[in-house]
Protein backbone atom coordinates (compact mmCIF):
# COMPACT_ATOMS: atom_id res chain seq x y z
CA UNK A 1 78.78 28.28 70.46
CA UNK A 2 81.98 26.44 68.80
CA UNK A 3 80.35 23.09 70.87
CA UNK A 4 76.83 23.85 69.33
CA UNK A 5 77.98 24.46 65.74
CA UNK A 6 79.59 20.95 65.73
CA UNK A 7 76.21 19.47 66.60
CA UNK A 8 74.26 21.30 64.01
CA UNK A 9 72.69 23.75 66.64
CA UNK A 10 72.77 27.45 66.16
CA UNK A 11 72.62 29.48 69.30
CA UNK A 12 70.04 32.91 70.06
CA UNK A 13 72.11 35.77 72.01
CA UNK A 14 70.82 38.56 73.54
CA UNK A 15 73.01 41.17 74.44
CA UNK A 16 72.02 43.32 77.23
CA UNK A 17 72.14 47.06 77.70
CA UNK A 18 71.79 48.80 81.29
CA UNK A 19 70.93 52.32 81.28
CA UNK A 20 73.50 54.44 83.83
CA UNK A 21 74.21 51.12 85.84
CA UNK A 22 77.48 51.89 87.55
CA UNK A 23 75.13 55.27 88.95
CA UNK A 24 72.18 53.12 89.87
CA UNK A 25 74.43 50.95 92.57
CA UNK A 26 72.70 51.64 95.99
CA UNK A 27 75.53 51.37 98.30
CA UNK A 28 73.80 50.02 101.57
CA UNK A 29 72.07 47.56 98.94
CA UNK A 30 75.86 46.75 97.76
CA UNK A 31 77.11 46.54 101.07
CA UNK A 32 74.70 44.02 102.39
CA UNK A 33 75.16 41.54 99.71
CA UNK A 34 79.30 41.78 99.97
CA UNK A 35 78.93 40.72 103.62
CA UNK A 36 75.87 38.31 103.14
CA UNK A 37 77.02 36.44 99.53
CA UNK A 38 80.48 36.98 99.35
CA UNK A 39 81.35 37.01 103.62
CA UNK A 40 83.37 40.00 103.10
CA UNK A 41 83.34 41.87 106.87
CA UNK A 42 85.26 43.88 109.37
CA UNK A 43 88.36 45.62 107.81
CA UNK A 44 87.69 44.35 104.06
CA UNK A 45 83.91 45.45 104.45
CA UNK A 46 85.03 48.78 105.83
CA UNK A 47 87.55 49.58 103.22
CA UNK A 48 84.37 49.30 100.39
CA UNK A 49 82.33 51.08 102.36
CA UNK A 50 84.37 54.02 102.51
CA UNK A 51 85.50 53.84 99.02
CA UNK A 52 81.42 54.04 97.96
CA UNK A 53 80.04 56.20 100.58
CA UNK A 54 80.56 59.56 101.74
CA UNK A 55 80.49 61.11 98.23
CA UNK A 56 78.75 64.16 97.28
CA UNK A 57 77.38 65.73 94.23
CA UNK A 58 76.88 69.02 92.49
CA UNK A 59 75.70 70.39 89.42
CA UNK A 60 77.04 73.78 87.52
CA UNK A 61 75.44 75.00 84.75
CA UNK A 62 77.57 78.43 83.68
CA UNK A 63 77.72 80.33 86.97
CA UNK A 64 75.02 78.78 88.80
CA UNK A 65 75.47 75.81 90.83
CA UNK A 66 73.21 73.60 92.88
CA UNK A 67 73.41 72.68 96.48
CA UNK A 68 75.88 69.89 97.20
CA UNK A 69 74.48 66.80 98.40
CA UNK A 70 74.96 63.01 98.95
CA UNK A 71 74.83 60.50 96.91
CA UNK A 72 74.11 57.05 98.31
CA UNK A 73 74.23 55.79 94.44
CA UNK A 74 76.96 55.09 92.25
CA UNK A 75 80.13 53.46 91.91
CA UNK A 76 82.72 55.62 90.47
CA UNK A 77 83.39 54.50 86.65
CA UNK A 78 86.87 53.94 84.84
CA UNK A 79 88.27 52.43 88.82
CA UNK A 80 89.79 49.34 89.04
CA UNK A 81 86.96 48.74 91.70
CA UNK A 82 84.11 49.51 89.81
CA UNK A 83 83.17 46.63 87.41
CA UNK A 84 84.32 44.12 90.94
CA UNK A 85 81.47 46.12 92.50
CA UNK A 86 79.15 46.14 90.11
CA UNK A 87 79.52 42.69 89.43
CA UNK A 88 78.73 42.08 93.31
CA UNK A 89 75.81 44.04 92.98
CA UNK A 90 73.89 42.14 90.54
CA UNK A 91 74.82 38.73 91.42
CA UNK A 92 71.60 37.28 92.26
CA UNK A 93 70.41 37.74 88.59
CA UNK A 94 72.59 34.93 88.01
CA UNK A 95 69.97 32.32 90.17
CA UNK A 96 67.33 34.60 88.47
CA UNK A 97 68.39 33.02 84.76
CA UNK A 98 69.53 29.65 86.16
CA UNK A 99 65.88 28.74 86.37
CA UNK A 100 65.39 29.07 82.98
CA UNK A 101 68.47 26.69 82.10
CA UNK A 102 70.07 29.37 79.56
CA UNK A 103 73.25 30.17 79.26
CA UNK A 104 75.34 33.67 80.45
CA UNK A 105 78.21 35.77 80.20
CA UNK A 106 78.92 38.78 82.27
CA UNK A 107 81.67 41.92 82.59
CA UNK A 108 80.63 44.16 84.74
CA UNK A 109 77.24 45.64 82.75
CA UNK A 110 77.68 43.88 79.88
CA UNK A 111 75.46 41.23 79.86
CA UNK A 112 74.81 38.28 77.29
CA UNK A 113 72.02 35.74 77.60
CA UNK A 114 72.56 32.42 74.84
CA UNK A 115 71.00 29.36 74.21
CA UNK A 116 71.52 26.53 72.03
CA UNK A 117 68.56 25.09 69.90
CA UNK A 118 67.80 23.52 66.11
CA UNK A 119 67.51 25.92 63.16
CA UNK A 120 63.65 25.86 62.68
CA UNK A 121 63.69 26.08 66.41
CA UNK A 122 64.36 29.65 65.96
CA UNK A 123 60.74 31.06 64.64
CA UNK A 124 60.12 31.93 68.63
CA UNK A 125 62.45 31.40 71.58
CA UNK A 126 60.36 31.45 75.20
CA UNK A 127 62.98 30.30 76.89
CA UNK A 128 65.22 33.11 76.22
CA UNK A 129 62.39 36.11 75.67
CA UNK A 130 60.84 34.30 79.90
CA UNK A 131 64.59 34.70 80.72
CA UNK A 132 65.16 38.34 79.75
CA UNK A 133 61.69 39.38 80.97
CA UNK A 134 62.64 38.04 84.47
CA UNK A 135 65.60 39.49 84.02
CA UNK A 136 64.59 42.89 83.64
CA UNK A 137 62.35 42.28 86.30
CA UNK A 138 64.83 41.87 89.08
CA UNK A 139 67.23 44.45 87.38
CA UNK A 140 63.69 46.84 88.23
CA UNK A 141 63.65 45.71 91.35
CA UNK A 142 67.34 46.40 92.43
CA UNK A 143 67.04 49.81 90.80
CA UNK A 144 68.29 49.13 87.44
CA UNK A 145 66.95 49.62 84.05
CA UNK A 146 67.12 47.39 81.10
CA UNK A 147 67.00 49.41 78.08
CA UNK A 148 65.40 47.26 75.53
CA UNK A 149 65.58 49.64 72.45
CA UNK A 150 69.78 49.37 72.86
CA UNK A 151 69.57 45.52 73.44
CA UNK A 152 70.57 43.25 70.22
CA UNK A 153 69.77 39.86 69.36
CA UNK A 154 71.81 37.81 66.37
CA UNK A 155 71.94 33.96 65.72
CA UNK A 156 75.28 32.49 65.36
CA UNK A 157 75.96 28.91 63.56
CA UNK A 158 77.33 27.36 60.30
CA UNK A 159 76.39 29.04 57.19
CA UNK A 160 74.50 25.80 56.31
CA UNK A 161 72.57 25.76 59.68
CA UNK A 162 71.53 29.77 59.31
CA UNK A 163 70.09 28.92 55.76
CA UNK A 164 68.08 26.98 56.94
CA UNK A 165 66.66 29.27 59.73
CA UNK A 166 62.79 30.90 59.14
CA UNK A 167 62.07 33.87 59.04
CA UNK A 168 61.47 35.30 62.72
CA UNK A 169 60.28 38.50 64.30
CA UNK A 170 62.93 38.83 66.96
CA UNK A 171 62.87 38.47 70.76
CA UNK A 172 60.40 40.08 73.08
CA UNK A 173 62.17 41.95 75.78
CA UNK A 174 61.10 43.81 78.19
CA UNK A 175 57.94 44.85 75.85
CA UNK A 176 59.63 45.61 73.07
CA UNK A 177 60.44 43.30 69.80
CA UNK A 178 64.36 43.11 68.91
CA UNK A 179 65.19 41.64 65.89
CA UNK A 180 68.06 39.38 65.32
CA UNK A 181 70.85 41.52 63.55
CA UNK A 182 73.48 40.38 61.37
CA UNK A 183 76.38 41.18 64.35
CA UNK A 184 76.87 42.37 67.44
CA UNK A 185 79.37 44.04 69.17
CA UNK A 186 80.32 42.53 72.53
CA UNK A 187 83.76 44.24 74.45
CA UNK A 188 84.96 45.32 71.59
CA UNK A 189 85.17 42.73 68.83
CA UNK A 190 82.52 42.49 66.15
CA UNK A 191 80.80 38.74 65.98
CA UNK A 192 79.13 38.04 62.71
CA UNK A 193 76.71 35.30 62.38
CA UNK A 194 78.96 32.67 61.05
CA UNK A 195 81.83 33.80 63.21
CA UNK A 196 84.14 34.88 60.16
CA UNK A 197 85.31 37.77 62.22
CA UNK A 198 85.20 39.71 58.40
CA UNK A 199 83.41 42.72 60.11
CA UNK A 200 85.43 42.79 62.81
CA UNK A 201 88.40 43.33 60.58
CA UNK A 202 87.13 45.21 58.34
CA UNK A 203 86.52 47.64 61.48
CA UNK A 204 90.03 47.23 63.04
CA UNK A 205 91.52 48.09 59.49
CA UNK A 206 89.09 50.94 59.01
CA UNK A 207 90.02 52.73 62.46
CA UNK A 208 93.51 51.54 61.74
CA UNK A 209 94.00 53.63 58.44
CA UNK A 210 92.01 56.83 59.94
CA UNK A 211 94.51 56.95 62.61
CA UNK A 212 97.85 56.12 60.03
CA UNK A 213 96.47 58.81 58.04
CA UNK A 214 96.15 62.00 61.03
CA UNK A 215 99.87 60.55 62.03
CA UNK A 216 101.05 60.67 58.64
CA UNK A 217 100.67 64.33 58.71
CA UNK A 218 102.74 64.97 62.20
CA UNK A 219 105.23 62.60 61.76
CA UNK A 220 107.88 65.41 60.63
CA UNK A 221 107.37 66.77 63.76
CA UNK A 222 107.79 63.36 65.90
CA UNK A 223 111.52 61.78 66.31
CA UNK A 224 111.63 57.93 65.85
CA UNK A 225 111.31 57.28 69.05
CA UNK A 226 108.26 59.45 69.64
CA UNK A 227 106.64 57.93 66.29
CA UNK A 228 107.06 54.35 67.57
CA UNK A 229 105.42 54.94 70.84
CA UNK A 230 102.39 56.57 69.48
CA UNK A 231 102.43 54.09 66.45
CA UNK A 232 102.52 51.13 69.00
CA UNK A 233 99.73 52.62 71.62
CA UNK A 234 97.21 53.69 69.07
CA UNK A 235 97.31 51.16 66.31
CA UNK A 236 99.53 48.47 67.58
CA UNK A 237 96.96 48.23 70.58
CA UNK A 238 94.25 47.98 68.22
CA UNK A 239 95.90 45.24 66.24
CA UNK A 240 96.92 43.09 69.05
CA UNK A 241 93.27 43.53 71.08
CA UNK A 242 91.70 39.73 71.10
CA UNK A 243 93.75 38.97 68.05
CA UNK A 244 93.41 35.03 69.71
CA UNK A 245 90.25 35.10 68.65
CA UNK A 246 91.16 35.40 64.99
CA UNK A 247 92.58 31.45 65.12
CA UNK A 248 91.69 30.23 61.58
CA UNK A 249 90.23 33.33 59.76
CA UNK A 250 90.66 33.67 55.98
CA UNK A 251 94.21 34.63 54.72
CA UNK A 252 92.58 37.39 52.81
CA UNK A 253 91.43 38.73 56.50
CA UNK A 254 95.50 38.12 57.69
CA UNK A 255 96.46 40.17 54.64
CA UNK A 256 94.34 42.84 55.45
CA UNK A 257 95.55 43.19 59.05
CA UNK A 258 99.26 42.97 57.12
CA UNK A 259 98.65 45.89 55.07
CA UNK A 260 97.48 47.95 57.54
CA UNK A 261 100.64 47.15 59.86
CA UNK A 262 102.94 47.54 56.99
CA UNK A 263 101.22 51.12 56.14
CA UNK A 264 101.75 52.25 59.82
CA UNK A 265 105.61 50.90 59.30
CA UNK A 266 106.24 52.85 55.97
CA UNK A 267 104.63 56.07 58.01
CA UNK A 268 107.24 55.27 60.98
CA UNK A 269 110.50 54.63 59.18
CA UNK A 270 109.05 57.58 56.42
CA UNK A 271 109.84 55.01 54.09
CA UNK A 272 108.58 55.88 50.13
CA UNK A 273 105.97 52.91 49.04
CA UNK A 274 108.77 51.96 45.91
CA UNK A 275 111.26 51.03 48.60
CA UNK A 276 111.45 47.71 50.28
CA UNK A 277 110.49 47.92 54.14
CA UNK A 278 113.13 45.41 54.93
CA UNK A 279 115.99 47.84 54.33
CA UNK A 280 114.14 50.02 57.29
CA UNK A 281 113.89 46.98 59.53
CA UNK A 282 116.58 47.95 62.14
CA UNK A 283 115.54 51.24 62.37
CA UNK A 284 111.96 50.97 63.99
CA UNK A 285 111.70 47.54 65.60
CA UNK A 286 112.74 47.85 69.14
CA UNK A 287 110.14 48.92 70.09
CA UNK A 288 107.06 47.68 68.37
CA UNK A 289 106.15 44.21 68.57
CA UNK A 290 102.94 43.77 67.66
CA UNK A 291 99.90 40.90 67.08
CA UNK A 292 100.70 37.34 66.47
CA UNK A 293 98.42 35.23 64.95
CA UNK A 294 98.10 31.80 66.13
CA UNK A 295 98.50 29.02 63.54
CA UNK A 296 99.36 32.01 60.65
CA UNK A 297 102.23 33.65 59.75
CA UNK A 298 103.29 36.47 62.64
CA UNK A 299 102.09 40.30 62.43
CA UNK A 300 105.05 41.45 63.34
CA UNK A 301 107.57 44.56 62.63
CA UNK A 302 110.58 42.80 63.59
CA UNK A 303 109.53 39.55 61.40
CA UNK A 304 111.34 39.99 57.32
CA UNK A 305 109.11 38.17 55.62
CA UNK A 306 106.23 39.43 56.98
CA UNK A 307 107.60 43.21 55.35
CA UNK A 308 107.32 44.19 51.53
């Protein structure tokens, strides 16, 4: 996208949604293609095939239950396995949108199709909408379902470029029109169409403050220690997810991310807002480093100047 923008292209995304696609993995399906694509056999092939197979299900409802039986679907979710799986699974699609020469990204079902093309290019994209039709084609085939009312479409470029984008109806997928949004969320950051990362922020700061607020009210009850480890695994971790990506964002965005961290300090060292946090520093640093912005100043607790 950063290659397109420089030469006055913006680029069409479609982002993907499966419906249940870890639970839609047929296993002898799986199987097959780790020992045909990937030439996993003997021991290796045995060790996935007993970590997929042999599982059975049942469902309770209050005091009644079903029978048990076996599933010969499903890969089990939140496993370090799983998304490796998955991702085996559904490799083919790749040659699937090859033929269409536009571009992909993948995590295990999280799937983004992109393409690069003028501004008043954008009225209708075949490439893309032939792409994602094929696409949901195979994923029917294999047993998957694309769910096209979840799917979102958004055009990233310059500001200048996007002005000069027509109005368009969306993308046709799968039968159904999207329409080009003003972001997307993709693995957890926000992308706006300019790539100003202001929504994404303005997020982060939002869930940020909720969470400063609920530990404002316990932290009485937590020693220091206790504060900084639940300070530094619920916000900090919030703060420092993909904060590389926010190279070259607006100082009024830093600021904001500075406010928030200096809040969660304040709550930490229960300093009062009329006192400097620098005369705290000592006290709560060890064990909360947090983000660092590339090329700005540094996010972090154990930094002065970055403190008021």
């Amino acid at each position: 996208m950063q290659r397109a923008a420089g030469q006055g292209l913006c680029t069409a995304l479609l982002a993907l949604v499966i419906s249940a696609a870890f639970d839609a993995v047929h296993h002898d399906t799986l199987l097959d293609r780790a020992r045909t694509v990937f030439r996993i056999d003997d021991v290796a092939l045995d060790w996935i095939r007993s970590f997929v197979t042999g599982r059975t299900q049942q469902i309770v409802v209050g005091s009644e239950k079903s029978t048990v039986f076996s599933s010969k679907s499903g890969v089990p979710q939140g496993s370090v396995l799983g998304p490796i799986l998955f991702g085996m699974y559904v490799s083919p699609v790749g040659d699937v949108i090859a033929q269409h020469r536009v571009h992909y990204h993948q995590y295990a079902d999280d799937m983004q199709l992109y393409v690069s093309l003028r501004p008043q290019d954008c009225v209708t994209i075949p490439s893309l909408e032939q792409c994602a039709t094929n696409v949901s084609r195979w994923f029917t085939e294999n047993a998957l379902l694309l769910n096209p009312t979840k799917t979102e479409a958004v055009i990233f470029g310059t500001s200048q470029r996007l002005r000069q984008v027509p109005s368009t109806p969306g993308v046709l997928v799968a039968g159904a029109h999207v329409k080009f949004s003003d972001a997307v969320k993709l693995l957890g950051v926000t992308l706006d169409t300019a790539r100003t990362f202001d929504k994404h922020i303005t997020n982060v700061t939002r869930c940020c403050h909720y969470h400063i607020r609920a530990m404002r009210h316990i932290r009485p009850l937590l020693t220091l220690d206790t504060a900084k480890t639940i300070a530094a695994s619920i916000v900090g971790s919030r703060l420092d997810y993909c904060n590389s990506l926010l190279y070259g964002v607006s100082q009024a965005d830093i600021d904001r991310l500075q406010r928030a961290q200096n809040v969660l300090a304040r709550v930490v060292a229960q300093a009062p807002s009329t006192i400097s946090l620098a005369g705290y520093l000592l006290t709560i640093v060890s064990a909360m480093n947090l983000a660092c912005l590339p090329g700005k100043h540094c996010i972090l607790l154990n930094h002065p100047t970055c403190l008021s």
